[in-house]
Every structure is written in structure tokens, then in C-alpha cells.
Protein backbone atom coordinates (compact mmCIF):
# COMPACT_ATOMS: atom_id res chain seq x y z
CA UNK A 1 -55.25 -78.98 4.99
CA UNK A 2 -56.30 -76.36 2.83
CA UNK A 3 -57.17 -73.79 5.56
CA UNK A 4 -53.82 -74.69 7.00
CA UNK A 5 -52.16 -73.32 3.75
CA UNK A 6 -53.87 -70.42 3.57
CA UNK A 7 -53.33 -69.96 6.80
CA UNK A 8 -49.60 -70.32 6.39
CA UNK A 9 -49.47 -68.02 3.43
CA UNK A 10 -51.52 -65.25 4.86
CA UNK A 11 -49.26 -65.44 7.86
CA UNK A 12 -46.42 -64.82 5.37
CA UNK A 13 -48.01 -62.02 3.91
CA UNK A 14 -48.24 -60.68 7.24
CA UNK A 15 -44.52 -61.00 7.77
CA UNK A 16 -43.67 -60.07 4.13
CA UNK A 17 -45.40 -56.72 5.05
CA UNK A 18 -43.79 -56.40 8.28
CA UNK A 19 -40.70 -56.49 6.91
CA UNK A 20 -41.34 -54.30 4.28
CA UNK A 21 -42.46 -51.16 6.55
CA UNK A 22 -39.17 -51.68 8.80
CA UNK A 23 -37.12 -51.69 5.92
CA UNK A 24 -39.23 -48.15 4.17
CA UNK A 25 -38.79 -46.91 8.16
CA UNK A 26 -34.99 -47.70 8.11
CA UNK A 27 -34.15 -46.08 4.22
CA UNK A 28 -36.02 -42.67 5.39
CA UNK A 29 -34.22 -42.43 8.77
CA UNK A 30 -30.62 -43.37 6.87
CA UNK A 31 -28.81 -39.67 5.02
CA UNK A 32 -29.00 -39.36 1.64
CA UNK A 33 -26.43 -41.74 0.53
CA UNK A 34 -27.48 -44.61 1.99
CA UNK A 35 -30.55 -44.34 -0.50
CA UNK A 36 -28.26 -45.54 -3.41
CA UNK A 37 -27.80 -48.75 -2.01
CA UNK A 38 -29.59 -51.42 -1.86
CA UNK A 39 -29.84 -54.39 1.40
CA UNK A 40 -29.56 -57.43 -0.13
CA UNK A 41 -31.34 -59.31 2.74
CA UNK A 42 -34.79 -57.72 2.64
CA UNK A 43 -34.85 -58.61 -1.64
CA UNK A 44 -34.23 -61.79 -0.99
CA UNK A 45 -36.35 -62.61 1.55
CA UNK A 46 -39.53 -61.46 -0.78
CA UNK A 47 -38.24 -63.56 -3.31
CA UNK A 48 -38.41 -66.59 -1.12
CA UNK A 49 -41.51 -68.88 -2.16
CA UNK A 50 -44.11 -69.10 1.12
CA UNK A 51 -42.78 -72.16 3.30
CA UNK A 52 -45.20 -75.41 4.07
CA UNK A 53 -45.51 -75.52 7.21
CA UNK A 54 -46.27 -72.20 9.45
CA UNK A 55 -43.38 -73.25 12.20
CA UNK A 56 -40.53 -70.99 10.49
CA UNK A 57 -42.50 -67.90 10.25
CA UNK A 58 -41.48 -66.63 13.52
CA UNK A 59 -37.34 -66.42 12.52
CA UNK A 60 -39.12 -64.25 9.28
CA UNK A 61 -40.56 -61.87 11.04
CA UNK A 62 -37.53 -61.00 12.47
CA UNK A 63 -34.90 -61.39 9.81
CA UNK A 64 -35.61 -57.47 8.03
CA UNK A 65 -34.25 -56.10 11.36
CA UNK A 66 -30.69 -56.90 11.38
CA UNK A 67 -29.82 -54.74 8.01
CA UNK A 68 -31.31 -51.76 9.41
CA UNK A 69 -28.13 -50.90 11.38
CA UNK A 70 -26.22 -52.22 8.89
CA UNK A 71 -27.44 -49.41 6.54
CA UNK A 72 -26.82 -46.35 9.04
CA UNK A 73 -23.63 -47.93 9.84
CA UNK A 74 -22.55 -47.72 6.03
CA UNK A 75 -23.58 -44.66 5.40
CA UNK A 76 -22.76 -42.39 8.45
CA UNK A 77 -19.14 -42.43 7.89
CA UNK A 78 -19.94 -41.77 3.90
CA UNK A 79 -21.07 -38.53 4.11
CA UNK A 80 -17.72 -36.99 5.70
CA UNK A 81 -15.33 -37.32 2.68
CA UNK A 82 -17.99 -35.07 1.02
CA UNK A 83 -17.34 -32.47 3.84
CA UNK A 84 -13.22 -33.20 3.64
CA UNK A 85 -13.28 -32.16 -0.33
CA UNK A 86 -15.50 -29.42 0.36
CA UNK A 87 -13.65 -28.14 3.26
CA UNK A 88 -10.28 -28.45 1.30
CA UNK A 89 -11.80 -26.77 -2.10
CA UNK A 90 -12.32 -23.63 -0.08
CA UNK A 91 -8.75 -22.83 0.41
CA UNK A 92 -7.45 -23.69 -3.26
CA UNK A 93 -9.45 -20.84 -4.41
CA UNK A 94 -8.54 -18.44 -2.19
CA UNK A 95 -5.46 -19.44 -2.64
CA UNK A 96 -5.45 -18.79 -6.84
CA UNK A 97 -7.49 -15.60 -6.43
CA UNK A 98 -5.05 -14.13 -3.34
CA UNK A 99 -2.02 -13.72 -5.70
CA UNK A 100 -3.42 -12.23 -8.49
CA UNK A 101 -4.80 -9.46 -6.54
CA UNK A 102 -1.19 -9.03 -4.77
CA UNK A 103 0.14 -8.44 -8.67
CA UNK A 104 -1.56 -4.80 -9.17
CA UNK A 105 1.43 -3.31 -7.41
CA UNK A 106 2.87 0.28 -9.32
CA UNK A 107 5.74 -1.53 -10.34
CA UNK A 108 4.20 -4.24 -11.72
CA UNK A 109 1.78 -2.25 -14.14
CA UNK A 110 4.97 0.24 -14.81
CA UNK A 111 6.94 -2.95 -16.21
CA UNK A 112 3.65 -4.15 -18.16
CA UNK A 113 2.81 -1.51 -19.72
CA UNK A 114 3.29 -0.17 -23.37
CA UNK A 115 6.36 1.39 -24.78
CA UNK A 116 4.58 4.35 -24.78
CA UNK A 117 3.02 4.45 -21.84
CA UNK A 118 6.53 3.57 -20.15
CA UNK A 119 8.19 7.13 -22.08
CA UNK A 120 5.23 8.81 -20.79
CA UNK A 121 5.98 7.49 -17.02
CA UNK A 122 9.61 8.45 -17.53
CA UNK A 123 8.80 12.17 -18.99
CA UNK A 124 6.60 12.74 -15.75
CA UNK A 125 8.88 11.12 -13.19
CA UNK A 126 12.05 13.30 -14.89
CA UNK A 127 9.28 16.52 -14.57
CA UNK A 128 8.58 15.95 -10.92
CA UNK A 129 12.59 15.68 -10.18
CA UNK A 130 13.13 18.81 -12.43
CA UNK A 131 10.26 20.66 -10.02
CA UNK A 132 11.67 19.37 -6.77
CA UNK A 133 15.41 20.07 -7.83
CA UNK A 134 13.91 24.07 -8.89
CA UNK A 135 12.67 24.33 -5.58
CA UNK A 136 15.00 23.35 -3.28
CA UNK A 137 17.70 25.82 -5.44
CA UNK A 138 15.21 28.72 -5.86
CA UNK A 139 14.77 28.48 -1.74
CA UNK A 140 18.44 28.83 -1.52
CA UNK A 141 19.05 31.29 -3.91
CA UNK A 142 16.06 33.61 -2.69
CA UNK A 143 17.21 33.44 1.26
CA UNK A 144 20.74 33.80 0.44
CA UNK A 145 20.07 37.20 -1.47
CA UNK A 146 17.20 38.51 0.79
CA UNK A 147 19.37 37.99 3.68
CA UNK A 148 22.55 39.56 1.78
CA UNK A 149 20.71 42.50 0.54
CA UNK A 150 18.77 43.37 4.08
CA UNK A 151 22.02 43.33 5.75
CA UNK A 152 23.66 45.38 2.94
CA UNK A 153 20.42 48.18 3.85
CA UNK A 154 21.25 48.23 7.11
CA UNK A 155 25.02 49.11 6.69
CA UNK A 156 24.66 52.46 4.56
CA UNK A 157 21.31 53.24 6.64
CA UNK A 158 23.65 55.96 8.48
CA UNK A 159 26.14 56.43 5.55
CA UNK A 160 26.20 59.94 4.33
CA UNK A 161 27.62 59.57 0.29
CA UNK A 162 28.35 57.16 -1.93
CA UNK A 163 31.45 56.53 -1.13
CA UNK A 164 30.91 55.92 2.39
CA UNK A 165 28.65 53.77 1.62
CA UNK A 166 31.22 51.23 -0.59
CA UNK A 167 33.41 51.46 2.10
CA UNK A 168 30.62 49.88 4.56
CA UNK A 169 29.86 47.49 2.50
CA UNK A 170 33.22 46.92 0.89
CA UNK A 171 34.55 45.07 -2.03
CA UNK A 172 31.70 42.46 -2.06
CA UNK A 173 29.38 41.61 -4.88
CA UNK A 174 25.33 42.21 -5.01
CA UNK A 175 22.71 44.40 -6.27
CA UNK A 176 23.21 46.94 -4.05
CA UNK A 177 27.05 47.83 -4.74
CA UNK A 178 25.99 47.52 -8.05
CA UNK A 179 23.47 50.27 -7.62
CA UNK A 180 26.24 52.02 -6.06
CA UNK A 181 28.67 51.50 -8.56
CA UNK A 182 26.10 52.81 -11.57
CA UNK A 183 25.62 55.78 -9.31
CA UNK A 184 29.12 57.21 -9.05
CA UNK A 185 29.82 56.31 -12.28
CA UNK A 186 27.05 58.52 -13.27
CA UNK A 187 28.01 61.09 -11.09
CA UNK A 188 31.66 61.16 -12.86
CA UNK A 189 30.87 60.75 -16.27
CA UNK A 190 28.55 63.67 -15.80
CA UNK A 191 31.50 66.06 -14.00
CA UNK A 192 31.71 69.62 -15.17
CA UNK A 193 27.71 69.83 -16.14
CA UNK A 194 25.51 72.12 -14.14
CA UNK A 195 21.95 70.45 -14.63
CA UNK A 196 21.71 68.34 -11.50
CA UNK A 197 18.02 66.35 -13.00
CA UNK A 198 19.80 65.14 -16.00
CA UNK A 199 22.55 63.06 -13.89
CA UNK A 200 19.51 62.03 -11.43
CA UNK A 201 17.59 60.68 -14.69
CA UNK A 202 20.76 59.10 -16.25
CA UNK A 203 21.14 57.81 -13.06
CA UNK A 204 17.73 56.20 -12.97
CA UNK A 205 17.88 55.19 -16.29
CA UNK A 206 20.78 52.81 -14.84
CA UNK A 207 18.59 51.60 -11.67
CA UNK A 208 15.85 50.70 -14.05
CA UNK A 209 18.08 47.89 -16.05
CA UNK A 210 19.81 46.87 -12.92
CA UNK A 211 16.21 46.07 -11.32
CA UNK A 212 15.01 44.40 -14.49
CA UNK A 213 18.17 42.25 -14.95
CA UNK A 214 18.00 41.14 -11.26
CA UNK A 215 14.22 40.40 -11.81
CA UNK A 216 15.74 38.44 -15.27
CA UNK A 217 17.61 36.47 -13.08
CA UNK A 218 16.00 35.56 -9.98
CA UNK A 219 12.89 34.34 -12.36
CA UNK A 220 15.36 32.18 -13.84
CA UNK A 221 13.40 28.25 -13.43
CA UNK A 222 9.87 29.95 -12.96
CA UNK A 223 9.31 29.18 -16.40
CA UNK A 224 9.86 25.29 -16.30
CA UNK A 225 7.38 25.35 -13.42
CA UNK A 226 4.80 26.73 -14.92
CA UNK A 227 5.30 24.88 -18.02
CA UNK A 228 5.41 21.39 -15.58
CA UNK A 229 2.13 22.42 -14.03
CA UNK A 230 0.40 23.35 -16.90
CA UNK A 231 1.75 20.45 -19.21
CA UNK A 232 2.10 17.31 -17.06
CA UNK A 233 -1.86 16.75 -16.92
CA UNK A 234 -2.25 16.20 -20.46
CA UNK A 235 1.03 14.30 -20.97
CA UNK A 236 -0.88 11.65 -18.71
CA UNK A 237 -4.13 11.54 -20.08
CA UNK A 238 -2.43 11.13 -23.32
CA UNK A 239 -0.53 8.07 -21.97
CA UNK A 240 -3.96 6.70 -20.40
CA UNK A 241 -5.84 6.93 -23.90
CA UNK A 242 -3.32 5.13 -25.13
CA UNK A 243 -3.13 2.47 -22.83
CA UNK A 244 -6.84 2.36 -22.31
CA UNK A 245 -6.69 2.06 -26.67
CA UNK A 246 -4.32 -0.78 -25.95
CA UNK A 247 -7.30 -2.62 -23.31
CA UNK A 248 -9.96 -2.07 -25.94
CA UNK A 249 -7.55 -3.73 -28.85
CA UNK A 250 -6.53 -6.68 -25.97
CA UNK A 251 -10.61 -6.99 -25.39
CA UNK A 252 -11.19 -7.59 -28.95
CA UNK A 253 -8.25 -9.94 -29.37
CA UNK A 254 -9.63 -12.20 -26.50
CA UNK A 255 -13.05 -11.67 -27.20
CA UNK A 256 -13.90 -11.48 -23.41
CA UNK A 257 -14.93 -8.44 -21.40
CA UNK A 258 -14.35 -10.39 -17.94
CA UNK A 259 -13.08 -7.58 -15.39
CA UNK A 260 -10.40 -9.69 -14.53
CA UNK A 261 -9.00 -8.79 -18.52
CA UNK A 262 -10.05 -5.55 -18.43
CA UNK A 263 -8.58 -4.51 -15.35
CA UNK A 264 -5.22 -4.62 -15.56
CA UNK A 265 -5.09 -2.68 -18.82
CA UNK A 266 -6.98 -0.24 -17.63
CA UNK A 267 -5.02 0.09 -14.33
CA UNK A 268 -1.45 0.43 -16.46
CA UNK A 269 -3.56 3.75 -18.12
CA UNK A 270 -4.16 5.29 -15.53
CA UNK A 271 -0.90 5.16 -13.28
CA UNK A 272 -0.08 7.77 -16.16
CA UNK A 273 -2.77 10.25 -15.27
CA UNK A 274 -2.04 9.90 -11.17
CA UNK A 275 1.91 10.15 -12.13
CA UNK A 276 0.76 13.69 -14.12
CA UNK A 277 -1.35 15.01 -11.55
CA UNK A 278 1.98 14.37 -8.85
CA UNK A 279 4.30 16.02 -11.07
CA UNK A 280 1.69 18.86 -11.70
CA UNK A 281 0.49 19.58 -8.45
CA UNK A 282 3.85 20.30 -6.90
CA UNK A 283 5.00 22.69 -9.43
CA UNK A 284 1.96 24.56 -9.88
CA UNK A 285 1.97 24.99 -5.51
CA UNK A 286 5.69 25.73 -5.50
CA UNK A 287 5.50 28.36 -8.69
CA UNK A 288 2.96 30.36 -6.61
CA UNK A 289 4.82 30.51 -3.83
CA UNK A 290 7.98 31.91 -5.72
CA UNK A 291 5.75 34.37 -7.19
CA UNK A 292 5.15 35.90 -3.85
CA UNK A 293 8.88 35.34 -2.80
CA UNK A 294 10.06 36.75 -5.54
CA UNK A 295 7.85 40.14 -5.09
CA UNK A 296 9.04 40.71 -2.23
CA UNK A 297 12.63 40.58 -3.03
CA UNK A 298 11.88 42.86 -5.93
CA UNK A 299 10.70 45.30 -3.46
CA UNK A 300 14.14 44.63 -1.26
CA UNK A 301 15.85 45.83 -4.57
CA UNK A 302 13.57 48.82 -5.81
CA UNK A 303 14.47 50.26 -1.87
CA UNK A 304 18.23 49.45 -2.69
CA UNK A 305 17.80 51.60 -5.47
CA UNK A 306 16.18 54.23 -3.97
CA UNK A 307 19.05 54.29 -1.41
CA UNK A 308 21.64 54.54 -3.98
CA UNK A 309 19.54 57.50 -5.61
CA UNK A 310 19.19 59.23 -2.62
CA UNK A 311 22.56 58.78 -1.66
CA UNK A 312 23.66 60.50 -5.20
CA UNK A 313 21.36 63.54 -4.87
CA UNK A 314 23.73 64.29 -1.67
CA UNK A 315 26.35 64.28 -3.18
CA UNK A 316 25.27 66.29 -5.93
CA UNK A 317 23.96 69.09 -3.32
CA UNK A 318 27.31 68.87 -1.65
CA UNK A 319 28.87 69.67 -4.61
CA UNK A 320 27.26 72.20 -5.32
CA UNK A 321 27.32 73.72 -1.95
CA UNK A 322 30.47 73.42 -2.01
CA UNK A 323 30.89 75.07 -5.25
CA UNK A 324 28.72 78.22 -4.06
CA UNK A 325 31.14 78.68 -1.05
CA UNK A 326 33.91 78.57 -2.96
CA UNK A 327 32.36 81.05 -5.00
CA UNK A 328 31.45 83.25 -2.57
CA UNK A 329 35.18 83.42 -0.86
């Protein structure tokens, strides 16, 4: 009887053991989360006390194999609402990120910045309109009187006095009749005197002041353009180190020097500089090219002027040809 027993029990043993490997062999071939949980039939099949009699060791043996699927049927569908909030986490945060980026827009810093910075803006936007607004009248003004005074040239080219030459030209205004004018009015202020060099350097005298009032005037705007280009630079690095000022004192204040602080601050400054640079650029460009303009219009007016002159010196040899003839009858 005792053999029988301990027959019986080792049997048991044998199945305890059994059961115990399928069960190890079923919790490493389940995922992860299966390993949290704990089959309830395996647990209490090692608590059970050995039986008598060895007859109902057979259904033992085989009892550990039903929760195997159990387990991978529990735990396969566990792992996918891991993969759902995962999945769906991924767009939130582009999602928060994607408008602050779509904030840095010009207008946005402009309206952000400082007080300062903002009158600085304004000051270099007014300076860029001022440029553009010189330009397009200097053009205007510069082709208008270029084109006037070539076509006034080539009216008295075949004129033979002075004043044949206002009645080619006619009652119209410009730098030539004025050259004109100067000349006969030389010519009959100085009637009666004998010394024909004097009225040619009185008369000169006259062309001199009517070139340099006509290079007075057509200069008139160069000025603000070279004060723009030479002025609008600093202006805007004055408004960036005050707005970058403004970034250090907001970095202090929030006691953070994340980029995502620091950048927008920093941005604000620095519109300032590239709005300087566009009102700078332009005017310094467009105030060399009405330097060159303009020279050659002066040269337009010194040949007017030499026209006039030598338009005067025959009339003063006619005169006095004509005074010598009359002499000599």
C-alpha cells in the first residue's frame, strides 16, 4: 500500500512538473503584457493536495493546457490600444508646434514689437517711400529737360544772332532762352562801349550763375538720398539693440533661455536692421545713378552756353563791321 502511495505521489510530481514547463513555455511565447497576469488554473492546480488513488492523474496532466490559449487570446488584442494612443499622440504635437511656427510672419513681429522699435519701422518705411517718390520725379524732371534743351540746340544750330535765335525757339521757357536772354541784355546794357572782351566777360559772368543755379536746382532731392543711404543702416541697428535689450530683459524675467523665448524677440530686432538695409540700398543705387544723369545734363547746359556766347561774339563783330563801313562811306 505504501509503494502504491508513493507511487501515486511521484506520478503527481510528474504531472505537477509537466504542467509547470507548459505553463513557463506558454508565458515566454505570450507579448509583454500578458506577463502581468496571472492564470488562475495552473495556481490552483499546485495547490491541490496529491489524490489517493493514481486513476485521476491522467485528466491532470492535461488540465495546464487549456489556459495557454486563453493567455495569447487576452493579450493579443491588448497590445493595440498602446499603438492607437501612440499613433494619435503623433499628430497632437505636430499639430501645437505647426502654428507657432506659422506666427513669425513680418506683420506679426511688426505688431509685437516695442514702441520703439515700431517708430523705428515707421521712420524707415516713410524713408524708403521718400527715396522711391525722389526717383520716379527726378526721372521725370531730368528727361523732360534733356529732351527740351537738345531740341532747343538743334533749333539755333543754323541761327546766325541772337535774335534769330529767340525767334526759333520763341517765347518758351528753359535754360537756353535764358542764356539768350542774359546775352542780349548784355549786349544792350553795354551799347556805345568800344571794348568788345569786357561785354564777352560780363557776358560770361552771367552764364556762370545761370549754370550754377540750374545745377542748384536739378540737385534739388540728391541730398535726402544720400542722407537715406547713409542714415537708414544705423537707424535699424539702433532699433535691433533695442529690441534685442528688450529679449535679454524678457530672458531674465522668465528665467529661461529656451529658443522658443528667445526667438521671437530676437526676430522683432532684427526686422529693423533688414527694413534699414531696404530703405538704404535703394537710395544709395538710385543717388549714383542721378549723379551720372545729372553730369550729363550739366554738360547739355555748359554747350547751351557756349552757343549763346558764340552767338553774342557775332553780333558784336557785326556791329562792328558794320560800324567800320559806315565809317568808311
Amino acid at each position: 500500500m505504501k509503494t502504491m502511495t508513493s507511487k501515486a505521489s511521484l506520478a503527481a510530481a510528474k504531472a505537477s512538473l509537466a504542467a509547470a514547463a507548459m505553463l513557463a513555455a506558454a508565458w515566454l511565447a505570450s507579448p509583454v503584457s500578458a506577463q502581468t497576469q496571472t492564470p488562475p488554473a495552473p495556481a490552483q492546480s499546485a495547490a491541490q493536495p496529491a489524490p489517493a488513488n493514481p486513476a485521476p492523474t491522467a485528466p491532470a496532466a492535461t488540465a495546464p493546457s487549456a489556459p495557454a490559449p486563453s493567455a495569447s487570446t487576452v493579450t493579443a488584442p491588448a497590445a493595440s490600444p498602446a499603438a492607437a494612443v501612440s499613433t494619435t499622440a503623433k499628430p497632437d504635437a505636430a499639430t501645437a508646434v505647426a502654428p507657432a511656427m506659422k506666427e513669425l510672419s513680418p506683420w506679426v513681429m511688426f505688431m509685437s514689437a516695442d514702441v520703439i522699435v515700431k517708430a523705428v519701422m515707421i521712420g524707415l518705411a516713410f524713408a524708403s517711400l521718400v527715396t522711391w517718390t525722389v526717383f520716379i520725379a527726378k526721372s521725370v524732371e531730368l528727361s523732360v529737360a534733356s529732351t527740351k534743351l537738345r531740341s532747343a540746340l538743334k533749333k539755333i544750330a543754323e541761327t546766325r544772332s541772337l535774335a534769330e535765335a529767340q525767334m526759333a525757339l520763341g517765347a518758351k521757357e528753359g535754360i537756353l532762352p535764358s542764356f539768350l536772354a542774359a546775352a542780349l541784355r548784355e549786349a544792350r546794357m553795354s551799347a556805345g562801349l568800344s571794348s568788345d572782351a569786357g561785354i564777352k566777360e560780363r557776358a560770361a559772368s552771367s552764364f556762370s550763375e545761370i549754370v550754377r543755379a540750374e545745377a542748384r536746382r536739378i540737385r534739388i532731392g540728391m541730398g535726402v538720398l544720400a542722407t537715406i543711404g547713409s542714415t537708414s543702416p544705423f537707424v535699424g541697428l539702433f532699433g535691433t539693440v533695442w529690441g534685442i535689450m528688450n529679449s535679454f530683459i524678457g530672458i531674465s524675467k522668465s528665467q529661461t533661455t529656451n529658443l522658443a523665448v528667445v526667438a521671437p524677440g530676437i526676430a522683432e530686432a532684427l526686422l529693423a536692421t533688414a527694413i534699414g538695409l531696404v530703405a538704404a540700398i535703394p537710395a544709395v543705387i538710385i543717388y549714383n545713378h542721378f549723379s551720372r544723369v545729372t553730369k550729363g545734363y550739366l554738360e547739355l547746359v555748359n554747350r547751351a552756353s557756349g552757343a549763346a556766347a558764340r552767338l553774342l561774339s557775332r553780333d558784336l563783330d557785326r556791329s562792328h563791321g558794320s560800324m567800320h563801313s559806315r565809317a568808311a562811306e
